[in-house]
N, C-alpha and C. Protein backbone atom coordinates (compact mmCIF):
# COMPACT_ATOMS: atom_id res chain seq x y z
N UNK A 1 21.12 -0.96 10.53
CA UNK A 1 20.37 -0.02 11.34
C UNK A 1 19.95 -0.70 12.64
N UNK A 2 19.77 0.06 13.48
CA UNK A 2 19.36 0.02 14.83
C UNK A 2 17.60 -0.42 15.10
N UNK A 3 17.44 -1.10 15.90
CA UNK A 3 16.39 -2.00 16.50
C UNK A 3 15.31 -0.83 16.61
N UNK A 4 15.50 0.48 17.17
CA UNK A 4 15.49 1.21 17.63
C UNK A 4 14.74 2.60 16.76
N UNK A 5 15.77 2.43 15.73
CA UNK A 5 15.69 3.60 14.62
C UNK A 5 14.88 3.01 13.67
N UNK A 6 14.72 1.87 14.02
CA UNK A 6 13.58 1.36 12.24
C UNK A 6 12.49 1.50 13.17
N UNK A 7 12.53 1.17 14.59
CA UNK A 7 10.92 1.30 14.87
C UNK A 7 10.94 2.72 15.37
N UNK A 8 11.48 3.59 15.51
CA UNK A 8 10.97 5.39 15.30
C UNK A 8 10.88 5.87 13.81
N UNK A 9 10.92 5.48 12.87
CA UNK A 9 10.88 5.60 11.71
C UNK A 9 9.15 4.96 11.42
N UNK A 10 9.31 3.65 11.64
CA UNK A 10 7.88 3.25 11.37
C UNK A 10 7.07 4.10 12.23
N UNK A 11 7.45 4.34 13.12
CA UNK A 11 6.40 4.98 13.83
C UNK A 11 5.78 6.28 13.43
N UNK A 12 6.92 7.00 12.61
CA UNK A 12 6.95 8.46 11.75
C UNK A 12 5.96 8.06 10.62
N UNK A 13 6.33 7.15 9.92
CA UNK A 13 5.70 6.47 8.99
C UNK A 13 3.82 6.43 9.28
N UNK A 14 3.35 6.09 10.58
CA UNK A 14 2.17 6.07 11.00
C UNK A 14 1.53 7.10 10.97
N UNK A 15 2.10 8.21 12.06
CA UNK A 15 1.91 9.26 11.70
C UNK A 15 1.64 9.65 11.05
N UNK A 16 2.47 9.79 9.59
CA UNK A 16 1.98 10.39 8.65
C UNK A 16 0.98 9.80 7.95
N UNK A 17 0.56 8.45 8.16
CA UNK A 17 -0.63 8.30 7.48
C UNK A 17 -2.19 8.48 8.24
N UNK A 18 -1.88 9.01 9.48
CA UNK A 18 -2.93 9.53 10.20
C UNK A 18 -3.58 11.03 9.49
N UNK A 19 -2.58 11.65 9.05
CA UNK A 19 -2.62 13.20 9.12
C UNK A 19 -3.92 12.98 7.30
N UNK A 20 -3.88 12.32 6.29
CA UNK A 20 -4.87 12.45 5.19
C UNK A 20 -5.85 12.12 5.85
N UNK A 21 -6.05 11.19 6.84
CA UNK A 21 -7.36 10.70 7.25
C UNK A 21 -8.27 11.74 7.85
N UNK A 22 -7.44 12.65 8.80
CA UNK A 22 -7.96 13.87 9.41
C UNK A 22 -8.68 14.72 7.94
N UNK A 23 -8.16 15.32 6.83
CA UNK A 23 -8.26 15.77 5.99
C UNK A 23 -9.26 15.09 4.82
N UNK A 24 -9.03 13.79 4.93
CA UNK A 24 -10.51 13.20 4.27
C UNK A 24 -11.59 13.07 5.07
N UNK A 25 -12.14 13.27 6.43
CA UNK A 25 -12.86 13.39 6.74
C UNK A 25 -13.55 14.91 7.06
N UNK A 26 -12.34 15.54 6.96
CA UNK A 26 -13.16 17.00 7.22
C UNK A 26 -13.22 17.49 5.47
N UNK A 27 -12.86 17.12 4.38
CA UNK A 27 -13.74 16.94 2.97
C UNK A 27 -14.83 16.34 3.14
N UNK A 28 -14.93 15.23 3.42
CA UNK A 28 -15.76 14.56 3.03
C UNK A 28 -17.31 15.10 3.87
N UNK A 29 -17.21 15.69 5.62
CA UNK A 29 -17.96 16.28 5.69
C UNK A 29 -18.46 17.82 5.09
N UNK A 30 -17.27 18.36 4.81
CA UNK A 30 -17.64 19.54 3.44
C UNK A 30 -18.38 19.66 2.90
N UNK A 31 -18.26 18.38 2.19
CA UNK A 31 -18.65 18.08 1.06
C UNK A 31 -20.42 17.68 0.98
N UNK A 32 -20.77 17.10 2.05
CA UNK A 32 -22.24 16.68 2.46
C UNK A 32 -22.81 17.68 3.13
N UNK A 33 -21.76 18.65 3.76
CA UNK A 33 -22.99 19.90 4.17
C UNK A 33 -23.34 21.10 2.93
N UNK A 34 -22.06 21.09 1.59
CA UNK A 34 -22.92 22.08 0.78
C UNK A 34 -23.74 20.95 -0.19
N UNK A 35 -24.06 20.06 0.05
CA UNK A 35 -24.87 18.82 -0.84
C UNK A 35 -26.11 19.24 -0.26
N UNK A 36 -25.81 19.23 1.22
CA UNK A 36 -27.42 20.02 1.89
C UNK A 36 -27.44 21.13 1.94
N UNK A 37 -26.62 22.37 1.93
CA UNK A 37 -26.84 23.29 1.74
C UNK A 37 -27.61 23.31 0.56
N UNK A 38 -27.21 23.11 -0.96
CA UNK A 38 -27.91 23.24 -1.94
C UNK A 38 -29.07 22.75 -1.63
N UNK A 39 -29.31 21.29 -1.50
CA UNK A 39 -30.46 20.34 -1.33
C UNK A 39 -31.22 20.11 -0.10
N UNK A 40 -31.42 20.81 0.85
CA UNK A 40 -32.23 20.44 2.37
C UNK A 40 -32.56 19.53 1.97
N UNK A 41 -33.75 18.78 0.95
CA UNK A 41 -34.92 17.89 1.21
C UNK A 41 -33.38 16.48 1.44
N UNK A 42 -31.85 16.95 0.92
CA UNK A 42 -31.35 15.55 1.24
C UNK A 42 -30.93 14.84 2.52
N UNK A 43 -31.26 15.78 3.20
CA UNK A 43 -30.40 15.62 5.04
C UNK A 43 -31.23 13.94 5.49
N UNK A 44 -31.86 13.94 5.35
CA UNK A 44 -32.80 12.59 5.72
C UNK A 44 -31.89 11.48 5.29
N UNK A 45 -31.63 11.93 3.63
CA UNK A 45 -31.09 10.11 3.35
C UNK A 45 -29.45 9.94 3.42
N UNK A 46 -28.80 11.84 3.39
CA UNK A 46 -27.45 11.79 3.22
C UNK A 46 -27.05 11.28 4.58
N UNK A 47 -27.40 12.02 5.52
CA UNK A 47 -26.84 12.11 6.87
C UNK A 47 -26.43 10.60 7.14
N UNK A 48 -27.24 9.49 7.94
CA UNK A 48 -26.63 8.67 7.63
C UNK A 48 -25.94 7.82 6.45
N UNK A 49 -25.91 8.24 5.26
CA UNK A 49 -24.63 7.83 4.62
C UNK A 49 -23.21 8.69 4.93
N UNK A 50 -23.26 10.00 5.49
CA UNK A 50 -22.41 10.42 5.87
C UNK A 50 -21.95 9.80 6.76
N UNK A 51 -22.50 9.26 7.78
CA UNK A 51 -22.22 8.75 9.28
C UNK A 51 -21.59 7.56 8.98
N UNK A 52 -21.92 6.84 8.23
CA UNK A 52 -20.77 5.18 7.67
C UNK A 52 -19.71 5.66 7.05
N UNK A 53 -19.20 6.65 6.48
CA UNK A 53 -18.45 6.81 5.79
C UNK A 53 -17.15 7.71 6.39
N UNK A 54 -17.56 8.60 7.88
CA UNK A 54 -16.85 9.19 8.21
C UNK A 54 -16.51 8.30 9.16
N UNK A 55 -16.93 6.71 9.80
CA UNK A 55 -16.52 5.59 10.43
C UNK A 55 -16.04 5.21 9.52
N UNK A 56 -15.63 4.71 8.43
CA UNK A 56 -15.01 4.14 7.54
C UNK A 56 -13.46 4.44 7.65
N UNK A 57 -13.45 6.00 7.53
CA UNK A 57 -12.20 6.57 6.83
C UNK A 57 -11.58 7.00 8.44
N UNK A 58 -12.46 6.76 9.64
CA UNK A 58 -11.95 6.64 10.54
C UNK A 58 -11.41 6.14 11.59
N UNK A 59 -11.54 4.68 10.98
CA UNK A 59 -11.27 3.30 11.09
C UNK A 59 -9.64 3.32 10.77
N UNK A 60 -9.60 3.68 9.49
CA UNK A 60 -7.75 3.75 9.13
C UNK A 60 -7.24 4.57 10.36
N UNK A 61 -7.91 6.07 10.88
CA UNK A 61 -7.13 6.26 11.96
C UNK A 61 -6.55 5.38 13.13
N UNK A 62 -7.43 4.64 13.41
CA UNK A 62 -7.46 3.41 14.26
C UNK A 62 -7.26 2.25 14.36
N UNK A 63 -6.73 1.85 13.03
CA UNK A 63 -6.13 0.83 12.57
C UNK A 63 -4.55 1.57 12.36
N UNK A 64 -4.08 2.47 12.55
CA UNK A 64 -2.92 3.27 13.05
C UNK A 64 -2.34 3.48 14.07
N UNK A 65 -3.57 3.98 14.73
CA UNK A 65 -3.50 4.07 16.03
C UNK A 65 -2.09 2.91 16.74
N UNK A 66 -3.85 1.56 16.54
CA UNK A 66 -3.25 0.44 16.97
C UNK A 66 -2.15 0.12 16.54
N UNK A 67 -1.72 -0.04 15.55
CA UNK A 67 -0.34 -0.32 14.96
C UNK A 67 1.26 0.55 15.57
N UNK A 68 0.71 1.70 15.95
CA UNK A 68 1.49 2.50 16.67
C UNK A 68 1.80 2.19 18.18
N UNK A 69 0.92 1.83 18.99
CA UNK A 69 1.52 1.11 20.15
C UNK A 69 1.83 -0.11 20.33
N UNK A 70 1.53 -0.72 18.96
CA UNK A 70 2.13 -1.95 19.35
C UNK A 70 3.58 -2.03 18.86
N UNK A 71 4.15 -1.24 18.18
CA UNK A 71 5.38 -1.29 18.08
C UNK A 71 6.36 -0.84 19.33
């Protein structure tokens, strides 16, 4: 194979591991607004645990990212 075609392939490859990250973060905020929906009194202690966690899983975007232009 071509120099060429393995790195448009990896690059496809990136891609697609961008696209769950989008999708675990819009769960994962879902998921903490019917936690407060049910629970108001939790917005105080969830919120920032929400906020580390949607940097977390959005870190892999960006650790993609990067990996993508550097090829």
């Amino acid at each position: 194979m071509d120099v060429d075609v393995i790195t448009i392939i990896a690059k496809a490859v990136i891609i697609l591991t961008m696209l769950p990250t989008a999708a675990a973060e819009a769960w994962l905020i879902r998921a903490a607004f019917q936690a407060i929906g049910r629970n108001p009194k939790l917005e105080e202690t969830l919120f920032p645990k929400v906020i580390i966690s949607v940097a977390l899983v959005e870190s892999t975007a960006i650790y993609a990212l990067v990996a993508f232009f550097t090829l």
